[in-house]
C-alpha atoms as a PDB file:
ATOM      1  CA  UNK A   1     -34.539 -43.647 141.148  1.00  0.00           C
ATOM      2  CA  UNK A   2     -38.021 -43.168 141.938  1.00  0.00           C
ATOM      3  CA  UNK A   3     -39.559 -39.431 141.556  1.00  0.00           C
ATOM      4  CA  UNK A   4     -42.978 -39.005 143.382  1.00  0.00           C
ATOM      5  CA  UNK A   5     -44.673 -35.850 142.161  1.00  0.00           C
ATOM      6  CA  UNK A   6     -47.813 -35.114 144.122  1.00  0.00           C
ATOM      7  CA  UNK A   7     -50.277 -32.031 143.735  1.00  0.00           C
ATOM      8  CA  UNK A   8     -54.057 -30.459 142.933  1.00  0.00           C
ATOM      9  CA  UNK A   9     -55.720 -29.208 139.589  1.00  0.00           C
ATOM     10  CA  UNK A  10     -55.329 -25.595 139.953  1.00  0.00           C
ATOM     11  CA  UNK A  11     -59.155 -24.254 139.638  1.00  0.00           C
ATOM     12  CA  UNK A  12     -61.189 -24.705 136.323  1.00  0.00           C
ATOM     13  CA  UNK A  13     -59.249 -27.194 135.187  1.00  0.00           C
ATOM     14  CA  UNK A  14     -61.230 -29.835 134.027  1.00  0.00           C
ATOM     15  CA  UNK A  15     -59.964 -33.774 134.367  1.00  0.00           C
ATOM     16  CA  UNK A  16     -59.937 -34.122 130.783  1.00  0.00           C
ATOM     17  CA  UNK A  17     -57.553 -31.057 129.862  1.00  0.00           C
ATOM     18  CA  UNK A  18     -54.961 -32.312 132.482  1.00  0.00           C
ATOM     19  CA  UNK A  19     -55.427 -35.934 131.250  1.00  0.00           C
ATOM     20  CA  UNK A  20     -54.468 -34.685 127.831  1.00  0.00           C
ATOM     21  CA  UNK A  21     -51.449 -32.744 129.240  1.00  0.00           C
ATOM     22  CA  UNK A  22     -50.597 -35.717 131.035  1.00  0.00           C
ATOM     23  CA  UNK A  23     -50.898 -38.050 128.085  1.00  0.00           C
ATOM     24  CA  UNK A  24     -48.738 -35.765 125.885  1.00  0.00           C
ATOM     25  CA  UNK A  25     -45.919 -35.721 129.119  1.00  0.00           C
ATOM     26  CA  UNK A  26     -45.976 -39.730 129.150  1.00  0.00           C
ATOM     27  CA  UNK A  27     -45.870 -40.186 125.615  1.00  0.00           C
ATOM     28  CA  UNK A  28     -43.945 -37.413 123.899  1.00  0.00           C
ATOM     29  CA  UNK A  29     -41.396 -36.578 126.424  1.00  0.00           C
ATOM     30  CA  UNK A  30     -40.265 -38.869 128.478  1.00  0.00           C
ATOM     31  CA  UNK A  31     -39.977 -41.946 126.528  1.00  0.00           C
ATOM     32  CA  UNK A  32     -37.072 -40.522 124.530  1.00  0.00           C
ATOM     33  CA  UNK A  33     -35.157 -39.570 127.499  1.00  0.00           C
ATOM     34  CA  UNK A  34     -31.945 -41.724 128.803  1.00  0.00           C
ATOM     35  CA  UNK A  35     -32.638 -43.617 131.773  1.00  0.00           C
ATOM     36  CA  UNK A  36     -36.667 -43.204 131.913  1.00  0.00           C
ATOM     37  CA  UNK A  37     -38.412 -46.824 132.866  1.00  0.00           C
ATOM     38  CA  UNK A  38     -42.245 -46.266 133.664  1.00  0.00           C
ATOM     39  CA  UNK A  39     -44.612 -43.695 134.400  1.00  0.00           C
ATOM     40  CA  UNK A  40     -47.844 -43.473 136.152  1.00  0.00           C
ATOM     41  CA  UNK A  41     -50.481 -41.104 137.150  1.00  0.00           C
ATOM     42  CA  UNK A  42     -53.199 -41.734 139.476  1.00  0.00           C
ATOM     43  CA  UNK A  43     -55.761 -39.573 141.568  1.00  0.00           C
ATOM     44  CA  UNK A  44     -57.470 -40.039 145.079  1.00  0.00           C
ATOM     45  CA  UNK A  45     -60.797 -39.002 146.166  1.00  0.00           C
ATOM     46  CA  UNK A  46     -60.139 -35.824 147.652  1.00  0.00           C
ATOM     47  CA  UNK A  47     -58.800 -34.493 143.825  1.00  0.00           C
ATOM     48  CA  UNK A  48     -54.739 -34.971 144.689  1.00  0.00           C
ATOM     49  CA  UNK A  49     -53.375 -36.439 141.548  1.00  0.00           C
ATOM     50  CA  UNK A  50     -49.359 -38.201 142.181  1.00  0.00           C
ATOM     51  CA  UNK A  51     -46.937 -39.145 139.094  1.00  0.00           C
ATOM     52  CA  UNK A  52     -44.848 -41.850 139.706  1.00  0.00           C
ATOM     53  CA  UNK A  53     -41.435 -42.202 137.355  1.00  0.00           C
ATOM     54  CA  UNK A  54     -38.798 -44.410 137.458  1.00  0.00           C
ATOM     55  CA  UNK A  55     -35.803 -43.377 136.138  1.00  0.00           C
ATOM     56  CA  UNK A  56     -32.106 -45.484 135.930  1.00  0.00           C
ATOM     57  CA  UNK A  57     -30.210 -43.380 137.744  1.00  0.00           C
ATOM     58  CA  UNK A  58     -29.925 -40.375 139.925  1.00  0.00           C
ATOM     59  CA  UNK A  59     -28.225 -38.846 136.801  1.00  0.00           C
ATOM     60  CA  UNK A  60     -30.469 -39.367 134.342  1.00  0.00           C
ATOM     61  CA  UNK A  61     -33.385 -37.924 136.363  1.00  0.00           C
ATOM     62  CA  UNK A  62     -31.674 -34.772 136.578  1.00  0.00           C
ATOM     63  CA  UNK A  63     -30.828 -34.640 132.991  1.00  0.00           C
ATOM     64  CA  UNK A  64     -34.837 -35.384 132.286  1.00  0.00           C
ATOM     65  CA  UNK A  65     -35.383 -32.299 134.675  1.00  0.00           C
ATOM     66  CA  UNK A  66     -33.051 -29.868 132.838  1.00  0.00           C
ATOM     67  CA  UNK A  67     -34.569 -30.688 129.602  1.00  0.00           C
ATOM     68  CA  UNK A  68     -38.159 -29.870 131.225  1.00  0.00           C
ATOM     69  CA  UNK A  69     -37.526 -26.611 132.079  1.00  0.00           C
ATOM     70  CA  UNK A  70     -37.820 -25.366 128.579  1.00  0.00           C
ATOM     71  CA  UNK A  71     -40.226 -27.496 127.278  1.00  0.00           C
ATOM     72  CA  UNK A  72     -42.899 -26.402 126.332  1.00  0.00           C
ATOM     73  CA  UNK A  73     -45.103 -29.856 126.430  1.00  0.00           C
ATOM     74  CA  UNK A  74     -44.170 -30.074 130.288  1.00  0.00           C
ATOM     75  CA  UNK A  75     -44.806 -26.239 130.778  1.00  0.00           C
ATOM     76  CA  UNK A  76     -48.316 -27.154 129.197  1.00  0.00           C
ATOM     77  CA  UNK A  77     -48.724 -29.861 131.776  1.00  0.00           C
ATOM     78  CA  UNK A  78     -47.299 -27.424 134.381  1.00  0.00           C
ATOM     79  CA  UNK A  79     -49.223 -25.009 133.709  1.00  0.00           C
ATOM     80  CA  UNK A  80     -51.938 -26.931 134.737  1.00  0.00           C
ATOM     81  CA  UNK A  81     -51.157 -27.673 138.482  1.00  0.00           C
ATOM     82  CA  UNK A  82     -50.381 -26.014 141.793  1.00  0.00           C
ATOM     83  CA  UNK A  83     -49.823 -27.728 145.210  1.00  0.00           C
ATOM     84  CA  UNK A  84     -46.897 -29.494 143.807  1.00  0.00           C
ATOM     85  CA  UNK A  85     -45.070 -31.557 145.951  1.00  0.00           C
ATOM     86  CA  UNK A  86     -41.631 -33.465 144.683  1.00  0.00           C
ATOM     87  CA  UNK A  87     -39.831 -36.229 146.542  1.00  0.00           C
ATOM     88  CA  UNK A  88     -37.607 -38.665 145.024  1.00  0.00           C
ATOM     89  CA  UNK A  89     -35.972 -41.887 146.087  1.00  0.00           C
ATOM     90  CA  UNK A  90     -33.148 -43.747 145.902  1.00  0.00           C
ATOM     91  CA  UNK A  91     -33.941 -48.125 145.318  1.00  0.00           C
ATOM     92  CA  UNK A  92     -32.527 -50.760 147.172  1.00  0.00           C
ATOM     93  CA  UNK A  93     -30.214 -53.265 145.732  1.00  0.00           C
ATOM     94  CA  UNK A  94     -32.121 -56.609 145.133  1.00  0.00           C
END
């Protein structure tokens, strides 16, 4: 499963306060959830930042969302960003 999470910085947040966020996202929460793979974050020119995860199954990315909802290192990162945009989808078989 492949989760594409788009959006902006919401204003006066500096590049280096989301980076942190985002560091603490990619390395204390998701790497001890079921079914997590690889995660990415990259920014354009324009200042849209995307997140790309890949996740084993359409299961196990819904778990990782239900335990995000009340954590609070995610609501840090959350906190952060507006413009959010989510899509997720499904891989092909080889």
């Amino acid at each position: 499963m492949i989760d594409i999470h788009t959006f902006r910085l919401r204003p006066g947040v500096s590049d280096e306060a989301f980076r942190a966020a985002d560091t603490r996202v990619q390395q204390e929460f998701v790497p001890n959830l079921d079914g997590f793979v690889r995660r990415t974050t990259a920014r354009d020119d324009d200042g849209r930042w995307v997140v790309v995860s890949l996740w084993g199954s359409r299961e196990e990315l819904a778990a990782a969302d239900a335990r995000a909802e009340d954590d609070t290192i995610v609501g840090g990162f959350l906190a952060l960003i507006e413009d959010e945009r989510r899509e997720r989808f499904e891989e092909l078989p080889g």
